[in-house]
N, C-alpha and C. Protein backbone atom coordinates (compact mmCIF):
# COMPACT_ATOMS: atom_id res chain seq x y z
N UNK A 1 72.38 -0.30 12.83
CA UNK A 1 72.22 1.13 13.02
C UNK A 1 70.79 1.56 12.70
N UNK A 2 70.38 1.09 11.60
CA UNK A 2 68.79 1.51 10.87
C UNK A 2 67.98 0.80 12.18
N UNK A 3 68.20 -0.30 12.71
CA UNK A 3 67.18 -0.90 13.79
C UNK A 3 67.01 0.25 15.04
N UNK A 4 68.45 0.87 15.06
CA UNK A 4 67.93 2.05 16.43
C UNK A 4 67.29 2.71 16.28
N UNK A 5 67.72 3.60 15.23
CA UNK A 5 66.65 4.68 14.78
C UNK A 5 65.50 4.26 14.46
N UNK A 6 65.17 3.29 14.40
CA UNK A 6 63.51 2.27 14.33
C UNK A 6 62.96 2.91 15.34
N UNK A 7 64.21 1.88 16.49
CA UNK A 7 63.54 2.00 17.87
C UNK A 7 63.59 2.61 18.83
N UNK A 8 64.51 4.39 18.10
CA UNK A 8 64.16 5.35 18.83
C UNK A 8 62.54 6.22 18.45
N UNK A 9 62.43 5.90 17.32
CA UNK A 9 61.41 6.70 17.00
C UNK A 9 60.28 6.12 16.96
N UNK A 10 59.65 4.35 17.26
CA UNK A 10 58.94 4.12 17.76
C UNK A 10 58.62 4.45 19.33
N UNK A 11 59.93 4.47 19.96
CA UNK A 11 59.56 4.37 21.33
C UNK A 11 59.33 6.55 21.50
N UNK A 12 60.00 6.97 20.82
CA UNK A 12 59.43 8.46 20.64
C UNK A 12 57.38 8.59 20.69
N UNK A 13 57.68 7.73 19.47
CA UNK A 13 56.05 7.82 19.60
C UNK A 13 55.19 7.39 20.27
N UNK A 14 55.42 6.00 20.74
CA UNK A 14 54.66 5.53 21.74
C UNK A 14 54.98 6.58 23.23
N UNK A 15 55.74 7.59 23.52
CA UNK A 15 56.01 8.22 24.55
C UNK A 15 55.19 9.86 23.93
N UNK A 16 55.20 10.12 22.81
CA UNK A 16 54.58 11.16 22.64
C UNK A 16 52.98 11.08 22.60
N UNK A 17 52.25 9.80 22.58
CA UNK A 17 51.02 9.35 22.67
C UNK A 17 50.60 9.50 24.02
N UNK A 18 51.54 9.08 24.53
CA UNK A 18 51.22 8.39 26.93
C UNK A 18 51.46 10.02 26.82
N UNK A 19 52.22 10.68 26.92
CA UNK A 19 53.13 11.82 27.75
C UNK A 19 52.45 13.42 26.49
N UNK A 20 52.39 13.49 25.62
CA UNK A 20 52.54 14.73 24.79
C UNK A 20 54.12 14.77 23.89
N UNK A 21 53.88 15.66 23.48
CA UNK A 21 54.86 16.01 22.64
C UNK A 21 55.93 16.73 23.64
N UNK A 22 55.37 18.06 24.20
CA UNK A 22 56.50 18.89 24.87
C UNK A 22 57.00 17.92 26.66
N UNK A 23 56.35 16.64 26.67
CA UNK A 23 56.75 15.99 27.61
C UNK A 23 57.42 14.94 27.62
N UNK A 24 58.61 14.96 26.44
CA UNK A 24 59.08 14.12 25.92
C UNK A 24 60.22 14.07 27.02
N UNK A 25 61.06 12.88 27.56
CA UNK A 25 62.30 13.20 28.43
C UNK A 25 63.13 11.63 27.53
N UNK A 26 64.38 12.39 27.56
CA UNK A 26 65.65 11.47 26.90
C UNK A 26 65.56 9.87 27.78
N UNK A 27 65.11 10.23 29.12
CA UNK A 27 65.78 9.34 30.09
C UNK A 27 64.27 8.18 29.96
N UNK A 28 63.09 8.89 29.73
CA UNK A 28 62.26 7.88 29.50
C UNK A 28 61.96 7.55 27.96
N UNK A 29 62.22 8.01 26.77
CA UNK A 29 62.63 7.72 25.55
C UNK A 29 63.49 6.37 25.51
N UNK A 30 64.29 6.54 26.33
CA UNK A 30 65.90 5.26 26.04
C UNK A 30 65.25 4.44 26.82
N UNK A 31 64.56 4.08 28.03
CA UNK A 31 63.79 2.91 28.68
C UNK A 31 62.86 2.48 28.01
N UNK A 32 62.17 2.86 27.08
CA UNK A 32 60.93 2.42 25.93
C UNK A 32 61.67 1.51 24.88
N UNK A 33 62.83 2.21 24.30
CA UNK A 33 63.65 1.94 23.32
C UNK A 33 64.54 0.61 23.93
N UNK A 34 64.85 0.48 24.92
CA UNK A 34 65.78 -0.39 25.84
C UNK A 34 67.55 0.27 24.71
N UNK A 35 67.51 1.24 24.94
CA UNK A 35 68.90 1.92 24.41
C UNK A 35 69.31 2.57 25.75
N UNK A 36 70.37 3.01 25.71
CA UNK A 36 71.52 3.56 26.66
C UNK A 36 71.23 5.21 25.84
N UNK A 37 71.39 6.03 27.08
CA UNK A 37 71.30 7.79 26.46
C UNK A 37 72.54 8.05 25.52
N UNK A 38 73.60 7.42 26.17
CA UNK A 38 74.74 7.77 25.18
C UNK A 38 74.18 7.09 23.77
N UNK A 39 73.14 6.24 23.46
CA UNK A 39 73.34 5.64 22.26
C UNK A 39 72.28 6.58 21.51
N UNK A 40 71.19 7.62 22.55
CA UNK A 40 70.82 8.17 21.73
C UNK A 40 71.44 9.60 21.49
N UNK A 41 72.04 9.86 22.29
CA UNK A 41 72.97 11.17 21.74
C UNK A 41 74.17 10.94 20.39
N UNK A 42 74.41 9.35 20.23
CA UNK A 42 75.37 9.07 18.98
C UNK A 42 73.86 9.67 17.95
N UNK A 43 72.88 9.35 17.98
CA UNK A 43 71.95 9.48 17.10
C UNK A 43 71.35 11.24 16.64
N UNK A 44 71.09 11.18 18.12
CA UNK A 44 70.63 12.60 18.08
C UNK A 44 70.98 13.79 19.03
N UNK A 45 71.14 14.99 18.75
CA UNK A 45 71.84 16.12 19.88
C UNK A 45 70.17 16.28 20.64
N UNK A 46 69.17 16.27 20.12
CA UNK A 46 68.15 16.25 21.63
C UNK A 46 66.89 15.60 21.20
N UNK A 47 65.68 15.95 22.02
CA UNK A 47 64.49 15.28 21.31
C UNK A 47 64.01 15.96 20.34
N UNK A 48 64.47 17.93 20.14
CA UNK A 48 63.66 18.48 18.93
C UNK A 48 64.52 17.78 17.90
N UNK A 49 65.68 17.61 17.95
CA UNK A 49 66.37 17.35 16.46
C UNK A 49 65.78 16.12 16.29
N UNK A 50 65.56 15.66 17.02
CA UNK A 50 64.59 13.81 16.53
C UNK A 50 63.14 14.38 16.07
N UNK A 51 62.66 14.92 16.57
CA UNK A 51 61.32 16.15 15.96
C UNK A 51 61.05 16.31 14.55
N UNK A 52 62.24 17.23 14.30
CA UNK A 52 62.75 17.67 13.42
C UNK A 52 62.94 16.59 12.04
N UNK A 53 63.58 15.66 12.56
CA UNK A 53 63.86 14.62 11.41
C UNK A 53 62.78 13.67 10.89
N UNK A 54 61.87 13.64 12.02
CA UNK A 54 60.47 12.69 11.80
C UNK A 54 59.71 13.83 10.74
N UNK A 55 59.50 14.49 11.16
CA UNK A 55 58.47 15.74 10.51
C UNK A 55 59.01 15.99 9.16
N UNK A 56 60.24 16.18 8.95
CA UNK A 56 61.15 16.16 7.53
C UNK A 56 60.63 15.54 6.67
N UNK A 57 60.84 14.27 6.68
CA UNK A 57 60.54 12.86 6.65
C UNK A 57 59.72 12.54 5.98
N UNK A 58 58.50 12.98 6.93
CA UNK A 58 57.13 13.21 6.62
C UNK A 58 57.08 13.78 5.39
N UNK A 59 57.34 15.21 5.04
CA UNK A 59 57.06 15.92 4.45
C UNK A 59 57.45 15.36 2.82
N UNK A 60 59.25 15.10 3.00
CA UNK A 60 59.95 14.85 2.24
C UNK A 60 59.09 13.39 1.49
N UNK A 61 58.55 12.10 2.20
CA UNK A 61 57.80 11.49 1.17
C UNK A 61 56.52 11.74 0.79
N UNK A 62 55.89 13.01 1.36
CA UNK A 62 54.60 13.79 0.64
C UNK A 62 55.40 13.74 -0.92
N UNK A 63 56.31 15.00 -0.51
CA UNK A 63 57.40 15.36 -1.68
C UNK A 63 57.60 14.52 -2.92
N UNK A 64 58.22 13.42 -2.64
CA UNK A 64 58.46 12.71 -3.41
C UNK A 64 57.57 11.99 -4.08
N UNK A 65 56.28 11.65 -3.43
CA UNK A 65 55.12 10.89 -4.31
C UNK A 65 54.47 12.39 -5.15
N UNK A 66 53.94 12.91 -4.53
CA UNK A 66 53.78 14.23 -5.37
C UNK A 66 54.51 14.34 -6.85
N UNK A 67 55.64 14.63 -6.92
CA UNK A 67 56.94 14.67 -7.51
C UNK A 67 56.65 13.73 -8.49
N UNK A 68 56.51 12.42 -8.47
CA UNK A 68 56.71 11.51 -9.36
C UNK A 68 55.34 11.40 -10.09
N UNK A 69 55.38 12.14 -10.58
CA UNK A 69 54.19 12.52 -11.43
C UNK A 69 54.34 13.38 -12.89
N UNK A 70 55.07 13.92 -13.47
CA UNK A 70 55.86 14.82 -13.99
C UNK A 70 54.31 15.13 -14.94
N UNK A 71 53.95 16.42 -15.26
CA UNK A 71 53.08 16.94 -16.10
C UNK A 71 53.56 16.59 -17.56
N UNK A 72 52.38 15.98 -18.13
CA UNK A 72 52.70 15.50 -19.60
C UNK A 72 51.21 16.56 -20.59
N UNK A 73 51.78 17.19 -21.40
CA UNK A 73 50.85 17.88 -22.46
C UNK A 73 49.58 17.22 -22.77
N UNK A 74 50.17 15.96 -23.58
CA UNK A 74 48.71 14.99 -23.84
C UNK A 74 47.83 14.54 -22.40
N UNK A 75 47.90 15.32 -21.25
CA UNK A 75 46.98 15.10 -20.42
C UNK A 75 46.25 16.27 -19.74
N UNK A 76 44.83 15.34 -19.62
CA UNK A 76 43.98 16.55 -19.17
C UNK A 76 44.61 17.77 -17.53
N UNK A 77 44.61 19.04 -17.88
CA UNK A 77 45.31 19.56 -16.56
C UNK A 77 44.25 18.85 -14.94
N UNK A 78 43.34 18.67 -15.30
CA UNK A 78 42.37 18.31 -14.11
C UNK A 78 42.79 17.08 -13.36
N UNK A 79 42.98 16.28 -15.15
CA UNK A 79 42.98 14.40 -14.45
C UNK A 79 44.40 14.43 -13.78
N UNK A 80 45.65 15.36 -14.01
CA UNK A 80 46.56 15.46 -13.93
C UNK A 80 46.76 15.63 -12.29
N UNK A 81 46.21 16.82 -12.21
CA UNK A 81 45.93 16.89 -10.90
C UNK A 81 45.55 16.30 -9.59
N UNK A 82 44.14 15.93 -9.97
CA UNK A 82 43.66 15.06 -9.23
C UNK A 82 44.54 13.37 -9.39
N UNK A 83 45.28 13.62 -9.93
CA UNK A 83 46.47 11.82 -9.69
C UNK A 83 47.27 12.58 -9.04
N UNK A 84 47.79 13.81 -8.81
CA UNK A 84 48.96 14.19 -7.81
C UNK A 84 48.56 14.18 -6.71
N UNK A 85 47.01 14.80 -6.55
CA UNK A 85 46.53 14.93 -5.07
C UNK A 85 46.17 13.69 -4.50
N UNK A 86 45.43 12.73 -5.87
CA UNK A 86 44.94 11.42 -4.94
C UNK A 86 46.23 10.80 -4.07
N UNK A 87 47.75 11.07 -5.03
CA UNK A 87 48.80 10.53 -4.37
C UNK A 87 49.24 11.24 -3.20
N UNK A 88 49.19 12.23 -3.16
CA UNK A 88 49.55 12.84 -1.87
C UNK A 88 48.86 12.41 -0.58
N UNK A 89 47.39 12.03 -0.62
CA UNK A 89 46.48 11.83 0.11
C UNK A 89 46.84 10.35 0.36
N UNK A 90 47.10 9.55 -0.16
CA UNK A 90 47.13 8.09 0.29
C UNK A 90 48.52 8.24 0.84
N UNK A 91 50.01 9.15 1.05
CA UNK A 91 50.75 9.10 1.35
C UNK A 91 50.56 9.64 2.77
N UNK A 92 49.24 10.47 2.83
CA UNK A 92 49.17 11.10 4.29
C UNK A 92 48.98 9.63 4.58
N UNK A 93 47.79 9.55 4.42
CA UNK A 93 46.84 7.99 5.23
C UNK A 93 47.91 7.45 5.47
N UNK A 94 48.91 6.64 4.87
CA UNK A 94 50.06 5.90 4.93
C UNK A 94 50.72 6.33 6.31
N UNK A 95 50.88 7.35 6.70
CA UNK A 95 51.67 8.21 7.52
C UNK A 95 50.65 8.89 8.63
N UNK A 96 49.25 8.55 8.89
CA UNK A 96 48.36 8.73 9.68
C UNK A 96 48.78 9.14 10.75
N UNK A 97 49.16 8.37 11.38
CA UNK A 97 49.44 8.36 12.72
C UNK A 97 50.20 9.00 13.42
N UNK A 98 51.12 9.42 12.52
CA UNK A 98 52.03 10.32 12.76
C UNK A 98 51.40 11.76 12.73
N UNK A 99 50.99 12.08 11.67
CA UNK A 99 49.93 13.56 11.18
C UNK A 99 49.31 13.19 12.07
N UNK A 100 48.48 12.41 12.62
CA UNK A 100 47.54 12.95 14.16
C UNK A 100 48.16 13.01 15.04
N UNK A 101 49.80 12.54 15.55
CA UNK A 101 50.53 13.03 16.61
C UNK A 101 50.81 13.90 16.91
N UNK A 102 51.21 14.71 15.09
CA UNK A 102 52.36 16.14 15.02
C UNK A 102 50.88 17.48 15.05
N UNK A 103 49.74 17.06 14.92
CA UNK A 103 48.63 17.80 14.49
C UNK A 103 47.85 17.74 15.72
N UNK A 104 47.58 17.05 16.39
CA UNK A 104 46.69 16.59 17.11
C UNK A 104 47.22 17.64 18.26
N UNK A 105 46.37 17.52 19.36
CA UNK A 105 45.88 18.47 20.48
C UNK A 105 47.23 18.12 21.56
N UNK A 106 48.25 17.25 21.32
CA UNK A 106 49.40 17.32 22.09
C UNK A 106 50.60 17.19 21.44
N UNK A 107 50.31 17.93 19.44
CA UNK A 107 51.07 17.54 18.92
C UNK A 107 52.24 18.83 18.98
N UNK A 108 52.30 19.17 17.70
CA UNK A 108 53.68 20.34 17.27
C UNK A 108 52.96 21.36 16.67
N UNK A 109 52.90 22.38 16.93
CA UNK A 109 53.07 23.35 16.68
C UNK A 109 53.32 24.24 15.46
N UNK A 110 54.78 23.89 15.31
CA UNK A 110 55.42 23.91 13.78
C UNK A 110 55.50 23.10 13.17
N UNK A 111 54.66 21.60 13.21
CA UNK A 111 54.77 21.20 11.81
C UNK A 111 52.95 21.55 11.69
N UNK A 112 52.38 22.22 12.20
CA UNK A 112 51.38 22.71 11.10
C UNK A 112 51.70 23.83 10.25
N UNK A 113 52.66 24.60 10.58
CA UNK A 113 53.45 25.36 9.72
C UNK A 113 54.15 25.05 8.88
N UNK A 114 55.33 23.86 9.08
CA UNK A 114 55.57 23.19 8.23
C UNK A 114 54.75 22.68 7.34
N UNK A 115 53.86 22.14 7.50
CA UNK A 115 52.70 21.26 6.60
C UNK A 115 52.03 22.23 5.12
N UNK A 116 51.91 23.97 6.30
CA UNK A 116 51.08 24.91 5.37
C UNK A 116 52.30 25.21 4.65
N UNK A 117 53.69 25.19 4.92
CA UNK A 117 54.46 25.70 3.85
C UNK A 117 54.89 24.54 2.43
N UNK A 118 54.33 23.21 2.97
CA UNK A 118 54.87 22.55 1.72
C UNK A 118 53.44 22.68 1.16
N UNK A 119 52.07 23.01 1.67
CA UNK A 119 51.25 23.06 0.45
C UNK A 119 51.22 24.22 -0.38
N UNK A 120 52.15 25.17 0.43
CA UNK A 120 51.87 26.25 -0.22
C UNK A 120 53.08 26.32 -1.60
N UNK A 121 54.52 25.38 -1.33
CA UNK A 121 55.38 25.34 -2.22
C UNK A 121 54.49 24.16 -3.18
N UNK A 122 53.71 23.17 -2.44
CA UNK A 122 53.49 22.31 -3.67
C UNK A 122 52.23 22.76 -4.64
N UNK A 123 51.49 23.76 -4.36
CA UNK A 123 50.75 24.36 -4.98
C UNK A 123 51.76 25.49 -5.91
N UNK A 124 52.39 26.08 -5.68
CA UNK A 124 53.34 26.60 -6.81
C UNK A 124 54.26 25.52 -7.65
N UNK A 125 54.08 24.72 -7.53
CA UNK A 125 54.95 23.70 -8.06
C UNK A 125 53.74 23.10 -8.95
N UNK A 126 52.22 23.01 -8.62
CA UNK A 126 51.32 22.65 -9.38
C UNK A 126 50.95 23.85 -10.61
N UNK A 127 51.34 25.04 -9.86
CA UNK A 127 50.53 25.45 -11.26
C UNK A 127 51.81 26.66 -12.05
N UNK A 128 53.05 25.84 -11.26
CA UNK A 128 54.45 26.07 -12.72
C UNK A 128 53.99 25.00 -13.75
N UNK A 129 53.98 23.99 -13.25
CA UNK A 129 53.93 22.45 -14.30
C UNK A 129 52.57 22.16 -15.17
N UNK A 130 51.70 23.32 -14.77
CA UNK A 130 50.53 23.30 -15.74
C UNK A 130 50.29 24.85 -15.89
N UNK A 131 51.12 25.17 -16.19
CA UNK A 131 51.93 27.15 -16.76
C UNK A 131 50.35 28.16 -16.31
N UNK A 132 49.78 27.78 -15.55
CA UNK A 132 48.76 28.72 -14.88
C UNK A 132 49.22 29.96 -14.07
N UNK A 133 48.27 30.85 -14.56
CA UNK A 133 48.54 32.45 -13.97
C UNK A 133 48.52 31.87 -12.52
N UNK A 134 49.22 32.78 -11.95
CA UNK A 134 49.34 33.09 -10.06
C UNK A 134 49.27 33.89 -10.22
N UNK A 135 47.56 34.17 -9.22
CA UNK A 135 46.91 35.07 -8.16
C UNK A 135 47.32 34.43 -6.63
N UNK A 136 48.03 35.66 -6.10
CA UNK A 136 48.85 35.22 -4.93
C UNK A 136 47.44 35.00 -4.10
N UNK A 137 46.52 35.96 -4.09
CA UNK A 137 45.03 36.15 -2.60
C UNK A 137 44.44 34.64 -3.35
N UNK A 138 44.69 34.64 -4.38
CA UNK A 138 43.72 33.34 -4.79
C UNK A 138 44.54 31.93 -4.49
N UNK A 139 45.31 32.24 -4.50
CA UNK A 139 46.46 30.55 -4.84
C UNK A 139 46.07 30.49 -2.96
N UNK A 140 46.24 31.30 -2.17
CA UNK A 140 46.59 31.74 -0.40
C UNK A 140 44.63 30.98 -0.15
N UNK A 141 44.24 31.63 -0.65
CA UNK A 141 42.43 31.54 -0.60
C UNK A 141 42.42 29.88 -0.77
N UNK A 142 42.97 29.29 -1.59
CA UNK A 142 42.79 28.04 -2.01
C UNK A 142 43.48 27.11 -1.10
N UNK A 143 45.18 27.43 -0.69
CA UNK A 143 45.55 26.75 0.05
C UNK A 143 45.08 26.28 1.65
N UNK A 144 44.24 27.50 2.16
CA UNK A 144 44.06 27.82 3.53
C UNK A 144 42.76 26.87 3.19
N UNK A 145 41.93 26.79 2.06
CA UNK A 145 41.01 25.63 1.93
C UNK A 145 41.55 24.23 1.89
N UNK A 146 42.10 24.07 1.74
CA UNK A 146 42.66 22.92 1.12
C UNK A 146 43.14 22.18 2.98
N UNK A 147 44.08 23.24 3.35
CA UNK A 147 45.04 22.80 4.58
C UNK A 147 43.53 22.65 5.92
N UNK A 148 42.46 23.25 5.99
CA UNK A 148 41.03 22.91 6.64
C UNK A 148 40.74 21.71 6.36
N UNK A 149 40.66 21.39 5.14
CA UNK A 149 40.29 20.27 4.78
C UNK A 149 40.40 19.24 5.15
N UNK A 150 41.87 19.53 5.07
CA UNK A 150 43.18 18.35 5.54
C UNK A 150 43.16 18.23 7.13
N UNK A 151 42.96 19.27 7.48
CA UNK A 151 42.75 19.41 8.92
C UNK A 151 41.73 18.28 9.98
N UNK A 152 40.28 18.97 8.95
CA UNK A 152 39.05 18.17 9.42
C UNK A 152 39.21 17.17 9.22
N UNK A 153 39.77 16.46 8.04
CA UNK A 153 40.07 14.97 8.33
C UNK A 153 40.71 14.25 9.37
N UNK A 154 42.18 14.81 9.28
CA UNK A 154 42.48 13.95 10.64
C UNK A 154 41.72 14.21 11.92
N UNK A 155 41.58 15.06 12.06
CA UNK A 155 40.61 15.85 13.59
C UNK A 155 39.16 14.51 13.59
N UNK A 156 38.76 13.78 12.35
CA UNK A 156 38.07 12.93 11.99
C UNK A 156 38.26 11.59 12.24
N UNK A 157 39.87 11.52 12.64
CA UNK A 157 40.22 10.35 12.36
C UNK A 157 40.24 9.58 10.95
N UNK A 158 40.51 10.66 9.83
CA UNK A 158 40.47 9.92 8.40
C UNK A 158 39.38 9.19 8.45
N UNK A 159 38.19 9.25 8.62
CA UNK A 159 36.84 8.73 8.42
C UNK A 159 36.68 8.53 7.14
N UNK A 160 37.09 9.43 5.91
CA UNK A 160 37.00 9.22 4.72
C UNK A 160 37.87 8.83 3.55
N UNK A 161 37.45 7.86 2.78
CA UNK A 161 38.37 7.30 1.96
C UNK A 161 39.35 8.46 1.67
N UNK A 162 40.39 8.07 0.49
CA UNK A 162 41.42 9.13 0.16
C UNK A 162 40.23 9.52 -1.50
N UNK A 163 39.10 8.79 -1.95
CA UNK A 163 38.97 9.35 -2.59
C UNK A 163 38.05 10.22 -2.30
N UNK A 164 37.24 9.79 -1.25
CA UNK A 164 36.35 10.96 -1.15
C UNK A 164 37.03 12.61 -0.45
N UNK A 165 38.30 12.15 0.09
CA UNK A 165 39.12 13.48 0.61
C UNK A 165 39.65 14.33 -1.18
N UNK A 166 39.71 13.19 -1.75
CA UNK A 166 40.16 14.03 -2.67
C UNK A 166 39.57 14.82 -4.04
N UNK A 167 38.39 14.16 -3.72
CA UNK A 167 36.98 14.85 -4.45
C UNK A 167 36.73 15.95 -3.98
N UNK A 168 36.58 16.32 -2.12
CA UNK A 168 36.17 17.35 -1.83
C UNK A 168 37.05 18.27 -2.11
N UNK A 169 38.54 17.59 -1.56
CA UNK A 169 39.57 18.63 -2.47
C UNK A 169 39.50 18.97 -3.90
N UNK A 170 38.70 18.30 -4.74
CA UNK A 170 38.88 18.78 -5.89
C UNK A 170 37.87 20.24 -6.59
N UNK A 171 36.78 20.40 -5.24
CA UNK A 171 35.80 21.43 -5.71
C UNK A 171 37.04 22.80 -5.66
N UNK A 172 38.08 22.59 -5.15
CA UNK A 172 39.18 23.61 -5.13
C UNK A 172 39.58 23.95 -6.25
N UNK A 173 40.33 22.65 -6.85
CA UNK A 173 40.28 22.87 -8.37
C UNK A 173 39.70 23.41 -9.24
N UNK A 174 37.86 23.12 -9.19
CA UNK A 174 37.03 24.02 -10.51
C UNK A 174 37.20 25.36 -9.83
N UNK A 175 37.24 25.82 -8.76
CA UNK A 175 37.03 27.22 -8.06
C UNK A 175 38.81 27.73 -9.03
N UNK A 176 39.32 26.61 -9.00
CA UNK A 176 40.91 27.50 -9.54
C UNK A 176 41.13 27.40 -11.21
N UNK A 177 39.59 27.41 -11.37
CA UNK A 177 39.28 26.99 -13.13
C UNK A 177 40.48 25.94 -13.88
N UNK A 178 40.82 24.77 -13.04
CA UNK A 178 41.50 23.85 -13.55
C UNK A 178 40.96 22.54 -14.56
N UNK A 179 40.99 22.76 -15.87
CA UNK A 179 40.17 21.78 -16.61
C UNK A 179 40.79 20.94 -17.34
């Protein structure tokens, strides 16, 4: 079962690379995949809900590396930080290819929306766990830097290590007086 969904969502991608995103068709999806349509309708009700679940996905192991980090007192709020972001950043890279599919010039739409809403939940989630005031124009000011950032890189082709992405991300930090 886990092998289909492999090789529906490789052959998704290799078809959203040739074709675009909004030129996705079921009937040439299942010839990439060498699956039968009925086997991808056991899987999925169309191509957004397969969309949908890749992009999740995505997000959800940002999420979770993020996450596994838990804020400890005896540590500096900065160094703290910058280990959540360096992790987040090597989880994009990890997942490259995908973020330049869903981002890129024939990608989706809504997962750059998606994308701005988990930085914008994981930036409230950064500065519950290090009990910092929220300034909504400032936390918004910071994120919309941050999500450029993130932007120009892939638009770059990740040209730059994850540490140097996460250095430049970090001039965000002193601007958010995080020490």
């Amino acid at each position: 079962m886990m092998d289909i969904v492999k090789s529906i969502k490789q052959a998704y991608f290799e078809q959203c690379q040739k074709n675009g995103l909004t030129n996705i068709k079921v009937t040439n999806l299942t010839k990439s995949a060498y699956i039968s349509r009925g086997t991808f309708y056991l899987h999925y009700e169309n191509i957004d809900e397969l969309t949908n679940e890749i992009e999740q996905e995505l997000l959800n192991r940002l999420w979770k590396v993020a996450s596994s980090f838990p804020y400890q007192s005896d540590m500096k709020k900065y160094d703290w930080f910058l280990k959540v972001l360096s992790s987040e950043v090597e989880q994009i890279k990890a997942d490259y290819d995908w973020y330049e599919l869903f981002l890129g010039p024939k990608g989706d739409p809504n997962f750059l929306e998606k994308l701005t809403q988990y930085i914008h939940s994981s930036s409230e989630w950064k500065y519950d766990a290090l009990n910092l005031k929220k300034d909504a124009k400032f936390l918004e000011y910071v994120n919309q830097g941050s999500l450029g950032i993130f932007l120009c890189w892939i638009n770059n082709e990740a040209q730059m290590s994850k540490e140097e992405l996460s250095s430049l991300m970090m001039v965000h930090l002193r601007e958010m007086r995080i020490e």
